[in-house]
N, C-alpha and C. Protein backbone atom coordinates (compact mmCIF):
# COMPACT_ATOMS: atom_id res chain seq x y z
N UNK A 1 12.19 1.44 -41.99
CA UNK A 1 11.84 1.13 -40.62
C UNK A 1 11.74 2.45 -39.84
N UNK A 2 10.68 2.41 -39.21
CA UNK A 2 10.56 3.92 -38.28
C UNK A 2 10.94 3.71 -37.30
N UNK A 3 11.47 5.13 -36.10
CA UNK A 3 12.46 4.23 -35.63
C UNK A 3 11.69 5.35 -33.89
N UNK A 4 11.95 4.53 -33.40
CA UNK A 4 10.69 4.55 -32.20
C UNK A 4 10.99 5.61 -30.82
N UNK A 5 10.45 6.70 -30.91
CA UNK A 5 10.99 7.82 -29.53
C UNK A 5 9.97 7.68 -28.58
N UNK A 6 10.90 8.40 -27.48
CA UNK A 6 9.87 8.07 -26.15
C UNK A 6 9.82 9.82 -25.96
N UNK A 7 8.72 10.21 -24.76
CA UNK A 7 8.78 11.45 -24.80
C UNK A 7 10.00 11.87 -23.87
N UNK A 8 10.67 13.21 -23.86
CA UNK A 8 11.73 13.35 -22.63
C UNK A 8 10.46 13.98 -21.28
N UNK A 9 10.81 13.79 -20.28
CA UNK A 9 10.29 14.17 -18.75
C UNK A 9 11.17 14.39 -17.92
N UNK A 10 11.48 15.85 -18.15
CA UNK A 10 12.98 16.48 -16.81
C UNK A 10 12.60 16.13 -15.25
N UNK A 11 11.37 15.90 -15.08
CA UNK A 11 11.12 14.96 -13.57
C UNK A 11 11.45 14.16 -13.30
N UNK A 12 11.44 12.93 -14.12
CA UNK A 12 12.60 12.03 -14.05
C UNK A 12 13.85 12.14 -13.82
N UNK A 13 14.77 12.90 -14.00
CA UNK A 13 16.04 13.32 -13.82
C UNK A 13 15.89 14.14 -12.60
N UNK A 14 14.97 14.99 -12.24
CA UNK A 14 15.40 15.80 -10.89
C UNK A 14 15.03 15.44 -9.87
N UNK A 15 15.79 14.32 -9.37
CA UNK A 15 16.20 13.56 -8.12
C UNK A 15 16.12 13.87 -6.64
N UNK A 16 16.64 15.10 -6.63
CA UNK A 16 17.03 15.43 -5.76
C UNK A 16 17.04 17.03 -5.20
N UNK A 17 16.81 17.78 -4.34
CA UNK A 17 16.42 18.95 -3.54
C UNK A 17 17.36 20.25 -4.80
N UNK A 18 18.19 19.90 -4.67
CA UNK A 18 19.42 20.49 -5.47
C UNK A 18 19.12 20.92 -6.97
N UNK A 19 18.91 19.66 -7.71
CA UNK A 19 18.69 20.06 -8.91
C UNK A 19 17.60 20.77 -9.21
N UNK A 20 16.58 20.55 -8.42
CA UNK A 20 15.28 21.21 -8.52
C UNK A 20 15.47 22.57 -7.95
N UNK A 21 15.61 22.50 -7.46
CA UNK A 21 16.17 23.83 -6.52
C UNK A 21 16.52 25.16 -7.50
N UNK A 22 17.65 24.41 -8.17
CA UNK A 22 18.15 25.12 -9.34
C UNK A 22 17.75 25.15 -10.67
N UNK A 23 16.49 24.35 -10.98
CA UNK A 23 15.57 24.59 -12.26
C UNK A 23 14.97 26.07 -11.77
N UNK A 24 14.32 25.99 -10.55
CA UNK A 24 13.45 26.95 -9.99
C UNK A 24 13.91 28.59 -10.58
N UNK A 25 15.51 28.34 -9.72
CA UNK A 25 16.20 29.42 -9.63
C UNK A 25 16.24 30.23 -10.98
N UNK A 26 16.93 29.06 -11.75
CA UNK A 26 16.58 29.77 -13.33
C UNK A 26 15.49 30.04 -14.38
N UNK A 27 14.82 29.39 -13.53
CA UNK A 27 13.10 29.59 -14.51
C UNK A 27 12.54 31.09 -13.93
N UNK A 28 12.66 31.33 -12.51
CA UNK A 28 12.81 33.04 -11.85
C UNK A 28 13.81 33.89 -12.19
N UNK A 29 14.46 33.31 -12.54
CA UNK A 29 15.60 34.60 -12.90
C UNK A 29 15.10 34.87 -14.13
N UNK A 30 15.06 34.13 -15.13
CA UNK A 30 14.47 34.46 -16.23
C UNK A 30 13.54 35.29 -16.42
N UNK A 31 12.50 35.50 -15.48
CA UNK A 31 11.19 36.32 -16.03
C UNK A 31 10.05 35.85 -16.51
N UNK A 32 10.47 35.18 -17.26
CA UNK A 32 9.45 33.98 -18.19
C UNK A 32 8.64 33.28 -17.35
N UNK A 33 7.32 33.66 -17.46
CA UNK A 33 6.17 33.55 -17.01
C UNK A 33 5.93 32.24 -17.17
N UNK A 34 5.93 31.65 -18.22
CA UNK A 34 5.56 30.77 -19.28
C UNK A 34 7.05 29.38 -18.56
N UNK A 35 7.70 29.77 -18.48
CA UNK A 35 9.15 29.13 -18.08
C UNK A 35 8.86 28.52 -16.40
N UNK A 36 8.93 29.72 -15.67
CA UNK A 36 8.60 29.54 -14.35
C UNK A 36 7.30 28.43 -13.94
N UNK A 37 6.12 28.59 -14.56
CA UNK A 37 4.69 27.62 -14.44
C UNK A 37 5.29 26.46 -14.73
N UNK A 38 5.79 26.15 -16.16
CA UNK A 38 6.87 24.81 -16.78
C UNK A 38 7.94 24.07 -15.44
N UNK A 39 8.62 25.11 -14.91
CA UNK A 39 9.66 24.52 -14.00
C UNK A 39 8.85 24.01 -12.51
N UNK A 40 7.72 25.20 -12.63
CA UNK A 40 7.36 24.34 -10.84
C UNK A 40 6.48 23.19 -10.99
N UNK A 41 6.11 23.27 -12.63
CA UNK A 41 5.32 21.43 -12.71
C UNK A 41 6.13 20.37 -13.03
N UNK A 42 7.57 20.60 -13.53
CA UNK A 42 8.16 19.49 -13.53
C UNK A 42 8.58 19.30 -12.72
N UNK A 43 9.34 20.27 -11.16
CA UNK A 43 9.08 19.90 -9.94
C UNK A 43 8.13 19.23 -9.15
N UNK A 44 7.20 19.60 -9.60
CA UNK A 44 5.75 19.18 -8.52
C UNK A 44 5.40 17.89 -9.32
N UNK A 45 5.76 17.59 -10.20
CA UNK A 45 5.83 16.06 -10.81
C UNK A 45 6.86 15.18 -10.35
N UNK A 46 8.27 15.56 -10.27
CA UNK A 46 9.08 14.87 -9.55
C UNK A 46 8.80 14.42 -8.17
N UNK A 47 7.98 15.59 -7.28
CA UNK A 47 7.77 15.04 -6.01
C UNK A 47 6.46 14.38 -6.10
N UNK A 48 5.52 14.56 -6.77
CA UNK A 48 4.57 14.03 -7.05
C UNK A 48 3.48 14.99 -6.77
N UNK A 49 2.54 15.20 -7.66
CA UNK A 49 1.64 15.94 -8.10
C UNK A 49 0.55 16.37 -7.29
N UNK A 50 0.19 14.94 -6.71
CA UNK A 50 -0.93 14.39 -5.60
C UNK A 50 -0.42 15.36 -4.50
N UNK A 51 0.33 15.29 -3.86
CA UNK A 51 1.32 15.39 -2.93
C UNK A 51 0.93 16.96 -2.92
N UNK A 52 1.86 17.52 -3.87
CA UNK A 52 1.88 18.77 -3.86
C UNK A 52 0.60 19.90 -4.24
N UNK A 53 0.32 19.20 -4.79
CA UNK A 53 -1.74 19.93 -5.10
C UNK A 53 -2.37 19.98 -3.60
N UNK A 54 -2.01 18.84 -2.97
CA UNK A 54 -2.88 18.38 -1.33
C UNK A 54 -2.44 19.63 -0.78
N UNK A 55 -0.80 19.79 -0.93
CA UNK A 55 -0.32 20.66 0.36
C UNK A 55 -0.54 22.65 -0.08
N UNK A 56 -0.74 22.61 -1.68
CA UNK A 56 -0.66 23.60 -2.04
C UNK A 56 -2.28 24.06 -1.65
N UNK A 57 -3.46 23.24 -1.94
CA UNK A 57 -4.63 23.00 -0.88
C UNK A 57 -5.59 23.42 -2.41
N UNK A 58 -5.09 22.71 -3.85
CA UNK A 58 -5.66 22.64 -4.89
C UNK A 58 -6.16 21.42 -5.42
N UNK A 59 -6.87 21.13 -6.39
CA UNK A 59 -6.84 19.65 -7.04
C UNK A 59 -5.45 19.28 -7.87
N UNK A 60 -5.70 17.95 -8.03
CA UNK A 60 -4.41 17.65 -8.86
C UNK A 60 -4.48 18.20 -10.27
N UNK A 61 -5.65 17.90 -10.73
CA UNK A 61 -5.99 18.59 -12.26
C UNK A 61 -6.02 19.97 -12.34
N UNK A 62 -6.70 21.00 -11.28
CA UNK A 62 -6.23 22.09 -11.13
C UNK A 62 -4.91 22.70 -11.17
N UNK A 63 -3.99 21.78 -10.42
CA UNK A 63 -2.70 22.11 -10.48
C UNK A 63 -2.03 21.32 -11.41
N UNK A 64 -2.30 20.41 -12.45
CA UNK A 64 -1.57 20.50 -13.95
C UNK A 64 -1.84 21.06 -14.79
N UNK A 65 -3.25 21.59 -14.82
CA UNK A 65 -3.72 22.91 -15.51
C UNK A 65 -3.05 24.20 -15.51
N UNK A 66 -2.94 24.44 -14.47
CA UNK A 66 -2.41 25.70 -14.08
C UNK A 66 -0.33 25.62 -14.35
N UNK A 67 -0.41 24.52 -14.20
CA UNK A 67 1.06 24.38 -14.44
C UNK A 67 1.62 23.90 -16.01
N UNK A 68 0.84 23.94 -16.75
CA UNK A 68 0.80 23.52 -17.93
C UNK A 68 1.32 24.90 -19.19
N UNK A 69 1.91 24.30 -20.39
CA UNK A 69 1.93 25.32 -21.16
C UNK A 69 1.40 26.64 -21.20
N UNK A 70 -0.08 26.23 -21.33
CA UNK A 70 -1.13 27.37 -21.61
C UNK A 70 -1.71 27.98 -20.50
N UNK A 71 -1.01 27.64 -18.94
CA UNK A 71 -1.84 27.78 -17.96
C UNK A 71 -1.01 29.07 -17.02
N UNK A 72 -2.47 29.62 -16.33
CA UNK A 72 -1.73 30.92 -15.88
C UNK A 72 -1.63 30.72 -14.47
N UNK A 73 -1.21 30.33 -13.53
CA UNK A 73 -1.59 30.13 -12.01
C UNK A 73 -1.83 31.52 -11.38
N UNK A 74 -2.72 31.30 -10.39
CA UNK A 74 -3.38 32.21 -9.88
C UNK A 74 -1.59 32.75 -8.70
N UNK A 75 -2.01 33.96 -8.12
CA UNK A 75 -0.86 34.10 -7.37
C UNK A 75 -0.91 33.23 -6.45
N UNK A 76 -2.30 32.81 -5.48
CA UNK A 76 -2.60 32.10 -4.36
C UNK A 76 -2.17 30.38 -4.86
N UNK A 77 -2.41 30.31 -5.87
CA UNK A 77 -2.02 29.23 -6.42
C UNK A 77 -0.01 29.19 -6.38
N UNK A 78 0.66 29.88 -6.94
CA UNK A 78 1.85 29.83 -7.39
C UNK A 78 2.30 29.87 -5.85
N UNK A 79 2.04 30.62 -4.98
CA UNK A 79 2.29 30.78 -3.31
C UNK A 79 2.37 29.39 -2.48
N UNK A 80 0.91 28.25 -2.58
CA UNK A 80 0.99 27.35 -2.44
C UNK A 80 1.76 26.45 -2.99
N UNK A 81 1.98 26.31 -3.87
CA UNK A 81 3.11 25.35 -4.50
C UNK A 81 4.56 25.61 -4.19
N UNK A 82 4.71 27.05 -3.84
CA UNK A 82 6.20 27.51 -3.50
C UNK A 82 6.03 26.78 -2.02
N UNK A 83 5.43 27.14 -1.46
CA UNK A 83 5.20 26.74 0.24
C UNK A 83 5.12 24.69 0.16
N UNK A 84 4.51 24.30 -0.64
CA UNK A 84 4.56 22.60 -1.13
C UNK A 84 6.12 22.16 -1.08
N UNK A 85 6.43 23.16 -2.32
CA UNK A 85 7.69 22.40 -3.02
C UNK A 85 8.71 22.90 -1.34
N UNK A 86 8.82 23.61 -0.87
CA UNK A 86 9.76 24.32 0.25
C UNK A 86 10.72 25.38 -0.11
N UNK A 87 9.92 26.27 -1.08
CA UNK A 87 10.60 26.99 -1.26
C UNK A 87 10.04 28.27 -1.45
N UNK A 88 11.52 29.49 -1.09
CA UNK A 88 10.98 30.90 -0.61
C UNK A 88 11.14 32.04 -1.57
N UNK A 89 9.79 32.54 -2.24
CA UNK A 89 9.99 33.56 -3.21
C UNK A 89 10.46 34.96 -2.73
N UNK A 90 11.33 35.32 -3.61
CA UNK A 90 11.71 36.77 -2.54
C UNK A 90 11.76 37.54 -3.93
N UNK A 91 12.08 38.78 -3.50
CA UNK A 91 12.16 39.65 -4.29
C UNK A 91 13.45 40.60 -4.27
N UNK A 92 14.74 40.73 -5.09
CA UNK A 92 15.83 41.97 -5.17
C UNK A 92 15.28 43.12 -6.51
N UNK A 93 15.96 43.99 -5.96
CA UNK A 93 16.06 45.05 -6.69
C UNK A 93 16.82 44.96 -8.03
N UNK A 94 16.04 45.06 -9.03
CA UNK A 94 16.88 45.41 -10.42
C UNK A 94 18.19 46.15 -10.57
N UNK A 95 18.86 45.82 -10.76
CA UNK A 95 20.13 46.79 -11.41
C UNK A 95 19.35 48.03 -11.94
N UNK A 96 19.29 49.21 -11.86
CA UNK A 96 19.42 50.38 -12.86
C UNK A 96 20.70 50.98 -13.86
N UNK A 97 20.28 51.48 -15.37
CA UNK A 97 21.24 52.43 -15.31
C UNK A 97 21.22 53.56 -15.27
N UNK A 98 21.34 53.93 -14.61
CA UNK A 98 21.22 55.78 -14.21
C UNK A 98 22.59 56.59 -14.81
């Protein structure tokens, strides 16, 4: 008997301002290019896609494209979706070791 899986979807689970909040945080801290695109589409799926493509001022398919595995978002693109989702990209200074 084969025995029957569903796919997992972390949008489903991120409920709420908080948890998302903190996917974000760690998909930027990371660096990971590839990570970061991943975290702001399973955000922008949780709030809904429509929604956030409208406000980011893209299509919806544009913006699962771009938010997708293989997809690179433009900066003007990644800007709008930060400004969608309500949230503020900043920039600190690296540690050095000198």
């Amino acid at each position: 008997m084969a025995i029957e899986t569903t796919l997992f979807d972390a949008a489903e689970f991120l409920d709420d301002p908080t948890s998302q909040a903190e996917l974000l945080a760690d998909a930027f801290e990371s660096g990971n290019a590839t990570y970061i695109a991943q975290a702001l589409g399973v955000v922008a799926r949780a709030r809904g896609m429509s929604d956030i493509a409208r406000e980011a001022g893209v299509t919806r398919e544009a913006l699962y494209k771009a938010l997708s595995e293989r997809g690179d978002p433009k900066l003007s693109t990644l800007l709008g979706v930060a400004r969608a989702l309500g949230v503020k990209l900043t920039a600190t200074p690296l540690a050095r070791n000198d």
